[in-house]
Protein backbone atom coordinates (compact mmCIF):
# COMPACT_ATOMS: atom_id res chain seq x y z
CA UNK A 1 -131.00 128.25 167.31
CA UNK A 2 -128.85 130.58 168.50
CA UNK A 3 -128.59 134.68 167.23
CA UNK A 4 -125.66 134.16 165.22
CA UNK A 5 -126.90 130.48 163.78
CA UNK A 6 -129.42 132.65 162.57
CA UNK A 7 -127.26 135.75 161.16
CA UNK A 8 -125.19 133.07 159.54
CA UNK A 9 -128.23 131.08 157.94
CA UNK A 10 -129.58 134.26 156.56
CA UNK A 11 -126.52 135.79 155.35
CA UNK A 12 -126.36 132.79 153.49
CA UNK A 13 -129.21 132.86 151.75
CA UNK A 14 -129.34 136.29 150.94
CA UNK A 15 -125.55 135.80 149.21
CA UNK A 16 -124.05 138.14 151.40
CA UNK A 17 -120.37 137.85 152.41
CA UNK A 18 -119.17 138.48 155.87
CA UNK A 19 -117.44 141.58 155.16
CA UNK A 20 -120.09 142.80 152.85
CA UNK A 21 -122.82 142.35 155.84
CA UNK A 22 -120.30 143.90 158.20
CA UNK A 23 -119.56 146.97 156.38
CA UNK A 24 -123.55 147.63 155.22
CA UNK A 25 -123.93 147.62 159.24
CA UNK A 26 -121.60 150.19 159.83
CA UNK A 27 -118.10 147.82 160.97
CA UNK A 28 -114.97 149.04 159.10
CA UNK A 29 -114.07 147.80 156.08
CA UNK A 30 -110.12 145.84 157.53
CA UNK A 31 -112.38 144.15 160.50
CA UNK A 32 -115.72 143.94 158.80
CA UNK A 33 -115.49 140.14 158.25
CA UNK A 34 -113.49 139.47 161.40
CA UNK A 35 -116.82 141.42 163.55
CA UNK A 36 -119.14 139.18 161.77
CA UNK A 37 -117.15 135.86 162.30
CA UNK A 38 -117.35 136.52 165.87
CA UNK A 39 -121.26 136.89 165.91
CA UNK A 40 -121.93 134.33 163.74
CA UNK A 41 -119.81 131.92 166.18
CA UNK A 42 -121.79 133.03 169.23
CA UNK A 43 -118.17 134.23 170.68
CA UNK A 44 -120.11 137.68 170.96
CA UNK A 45 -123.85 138.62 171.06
CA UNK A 46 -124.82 141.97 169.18
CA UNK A 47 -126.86 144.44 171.28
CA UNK A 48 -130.25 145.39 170.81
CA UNK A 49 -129.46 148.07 167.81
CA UNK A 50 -127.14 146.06 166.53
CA UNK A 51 -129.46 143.48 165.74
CA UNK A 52 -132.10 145.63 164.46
CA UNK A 53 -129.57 146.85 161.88
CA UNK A 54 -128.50 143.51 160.83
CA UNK A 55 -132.27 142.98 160.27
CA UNK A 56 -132.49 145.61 158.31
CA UNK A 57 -129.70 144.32 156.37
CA UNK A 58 -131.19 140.95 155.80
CA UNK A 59 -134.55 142.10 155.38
CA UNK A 60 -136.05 140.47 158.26
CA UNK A 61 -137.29 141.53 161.15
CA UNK A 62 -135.19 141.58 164.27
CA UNK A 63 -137.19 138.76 166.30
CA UNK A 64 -136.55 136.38 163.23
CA UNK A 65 -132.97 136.51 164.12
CA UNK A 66 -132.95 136.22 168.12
CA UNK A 67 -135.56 133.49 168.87
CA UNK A 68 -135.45 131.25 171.79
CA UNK A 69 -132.91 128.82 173.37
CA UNK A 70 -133.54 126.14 170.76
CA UNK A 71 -129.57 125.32 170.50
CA UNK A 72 -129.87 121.73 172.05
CA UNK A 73 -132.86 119.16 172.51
CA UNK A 74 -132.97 120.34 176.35
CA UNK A 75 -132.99 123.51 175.71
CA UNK A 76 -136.26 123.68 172.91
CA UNK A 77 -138.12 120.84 174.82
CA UNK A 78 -138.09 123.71 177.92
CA UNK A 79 -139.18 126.52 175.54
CA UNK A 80 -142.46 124.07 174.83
CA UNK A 81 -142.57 123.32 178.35
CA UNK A 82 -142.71 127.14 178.94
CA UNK A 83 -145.47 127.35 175.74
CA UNK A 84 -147.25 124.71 178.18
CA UNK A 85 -147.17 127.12 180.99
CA UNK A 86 -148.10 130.10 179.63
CA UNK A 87 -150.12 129.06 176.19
CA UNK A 88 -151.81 125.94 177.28
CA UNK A 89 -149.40 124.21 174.69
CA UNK A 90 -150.32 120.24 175.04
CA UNK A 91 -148.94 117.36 173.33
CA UNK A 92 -150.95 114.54 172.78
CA UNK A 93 -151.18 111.49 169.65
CA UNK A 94 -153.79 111.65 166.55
CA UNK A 95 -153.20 109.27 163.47
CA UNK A 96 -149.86 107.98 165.37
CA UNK A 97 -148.15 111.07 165.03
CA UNK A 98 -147.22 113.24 168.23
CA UNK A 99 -149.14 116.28 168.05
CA UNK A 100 -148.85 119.83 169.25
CA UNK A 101 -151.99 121.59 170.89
CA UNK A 102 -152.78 124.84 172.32
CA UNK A 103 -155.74 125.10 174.43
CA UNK A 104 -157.86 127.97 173.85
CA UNK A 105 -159.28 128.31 177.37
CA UNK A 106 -156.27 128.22 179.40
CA UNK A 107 -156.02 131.79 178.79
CA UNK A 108 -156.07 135.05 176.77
CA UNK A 109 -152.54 135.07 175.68
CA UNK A 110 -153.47 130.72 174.60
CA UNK A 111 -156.48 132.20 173.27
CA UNK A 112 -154.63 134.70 171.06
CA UNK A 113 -151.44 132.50 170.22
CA UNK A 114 -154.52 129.83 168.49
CA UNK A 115 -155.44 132.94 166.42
CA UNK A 116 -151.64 133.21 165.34
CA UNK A 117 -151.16 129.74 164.34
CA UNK A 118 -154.10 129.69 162.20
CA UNK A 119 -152.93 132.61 160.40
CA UNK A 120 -149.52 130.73 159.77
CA UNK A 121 -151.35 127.75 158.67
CA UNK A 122 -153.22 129.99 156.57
CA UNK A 123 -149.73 130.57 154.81
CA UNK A 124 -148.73 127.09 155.03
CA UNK A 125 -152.06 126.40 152.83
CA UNK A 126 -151.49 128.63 150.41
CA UNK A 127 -147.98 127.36 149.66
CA UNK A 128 -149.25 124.30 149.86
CA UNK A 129 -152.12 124.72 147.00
CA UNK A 130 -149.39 126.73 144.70
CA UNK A 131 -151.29 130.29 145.62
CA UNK A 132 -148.09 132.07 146.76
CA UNK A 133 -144.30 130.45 145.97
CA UNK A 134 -141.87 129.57 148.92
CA UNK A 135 -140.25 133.48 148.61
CA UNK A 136 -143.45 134.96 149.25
CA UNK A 137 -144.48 132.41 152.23
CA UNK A 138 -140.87 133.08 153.54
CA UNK A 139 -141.46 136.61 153.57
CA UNK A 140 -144.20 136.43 155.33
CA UNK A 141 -142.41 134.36 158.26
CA UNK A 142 -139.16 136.32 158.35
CA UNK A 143 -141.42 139.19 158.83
CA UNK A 144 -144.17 138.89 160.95
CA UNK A 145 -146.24 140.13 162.16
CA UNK A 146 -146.13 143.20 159.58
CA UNK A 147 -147.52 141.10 156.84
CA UNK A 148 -150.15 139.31 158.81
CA UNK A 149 -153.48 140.76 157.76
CA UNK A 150 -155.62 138.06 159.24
CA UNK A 151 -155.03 139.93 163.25
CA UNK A 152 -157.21 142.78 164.03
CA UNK A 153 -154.38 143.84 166.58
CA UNK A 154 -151.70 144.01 163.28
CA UNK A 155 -149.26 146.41 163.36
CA UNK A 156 -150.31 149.51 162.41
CA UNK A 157 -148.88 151.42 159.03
CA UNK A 158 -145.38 152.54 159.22
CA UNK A 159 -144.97 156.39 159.68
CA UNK A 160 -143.09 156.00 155.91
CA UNK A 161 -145.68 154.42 154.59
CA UNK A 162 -148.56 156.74 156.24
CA UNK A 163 -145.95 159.84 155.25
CA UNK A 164 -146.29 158.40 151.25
CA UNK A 165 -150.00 157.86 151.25
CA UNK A 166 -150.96 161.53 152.82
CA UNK A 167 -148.34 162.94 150.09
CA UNK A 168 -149.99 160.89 146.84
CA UNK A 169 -153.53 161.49 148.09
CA UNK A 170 -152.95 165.27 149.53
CA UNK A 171 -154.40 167.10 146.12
CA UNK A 172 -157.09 164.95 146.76
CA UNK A 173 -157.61 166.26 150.51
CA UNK A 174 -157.02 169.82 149.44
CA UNK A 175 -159.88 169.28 146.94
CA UNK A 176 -162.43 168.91 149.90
C-alpha cells in the first residue's frame, strides 16, 4: 500500500477532512485540500518531515504510513521474497493452510524479527480473549515499537516524558 493509500485510510478513520489535515500540517488554508488530494493520489510523495508531521497529525507513527511496495500482488510477493532473504521468512503448509515461517537460525536480524512477531501475536491474543478492545490493539500497531514492552531493545523514554517524570519526582530528589 502505497504512502498516500495510507494517509487516505487514516484520515479516514480519524474523521479528518482533507483541508482540515492539510492546514493542521502547516498547507494554507485556499490549497489545503488541493495539497492533500495530491498525496493521497500518489501524484506527489511528501518528504521525510512531511511525513513525520502528518504522523503526528494522525497519531501514528511515521513508518505506519510509508511501508513497503505492497501496491500490486508482484510487488508484496517480492517484499516476502526479500523477508526470505534477509529474515529466513519460509512458506510452507500446516492444517491445509499456507503458512508463513521465519527461521530463527538463519540469522540475528531472523532471530530478532521471531521475537517481534511474538510480541504482535501477543496483541493479537489479547484482542482475541477480550483483554484489550480493537482501539487499544490498533494503537499498539499504528505505533510501534513505542508501545511494545515485551523487547528489551524498546525505545527508550521520550525526552518529554523523562522531562515530566524528573519535574513530578524532583522534591523527592531534593529530599535526599
Amino acid at each position: 500500500m502505497a504512502i498516500g493509500e495510507r494517509i487516505h485510510f487514516f484520515r479516514l478513520m480519524r474523521g479528518m477532512t482533507q483541508k482540515y489535515l492539510g492546514t493542521a500540517v502547516g498547507f494554507p488554508e485556499r490549497s489545503a485540500d488541493v495539497r492533500l488530494a495530491q498525496y493521497e493520489t500518489g501524484s506527489r510523495k511528501p518528504k521525510a518531515d512531511l511525513t513525520a508531521a502528518l504522523a503526528q497529525v494522525l497519531d501514528v507513527a511515521p513508518q505506519a504510513l510509508d511501508v513497503p511496495d505492497i501496491d500490486s500482488y508482484i510487488g508484496l510477493m517480492h517484499t516476502l521474497f526479500t523477508l526470505e532473504d534477509i529474515y529466513g521468512l519460509t512458506v510452507s503448509e500446516t492444517d491445509g493452510e499456507v503458512c508463513l515461517k521465519v527461521n530463527k537460525d538463519k540469522s540475528k536480524d531472523a532471530a530478532e524479527l521471531l521475537k517481534m512477531l511474538y510480541a504482535w501475536k501477543e496483541q493479537a491474543d489479547k484482542l482475541s480473549a477480550d483483554e484489550i478492545d480493537r482501539e487499544q490493539y490498533d494503537q499498539w500497531r499504528y505505533h510501534y515499537p513505542n508501545y511494545d514492552t515485551t523487547q528489551r531493545w524498546a525505545k527508550v523514554p521520550s525526552q518529554e516524558l523523562s522531562d515530566a517524570l524528573l519535574e513530578q519526582f524532583k522534591d523527592q530528589l531534593n529530599d535526599k
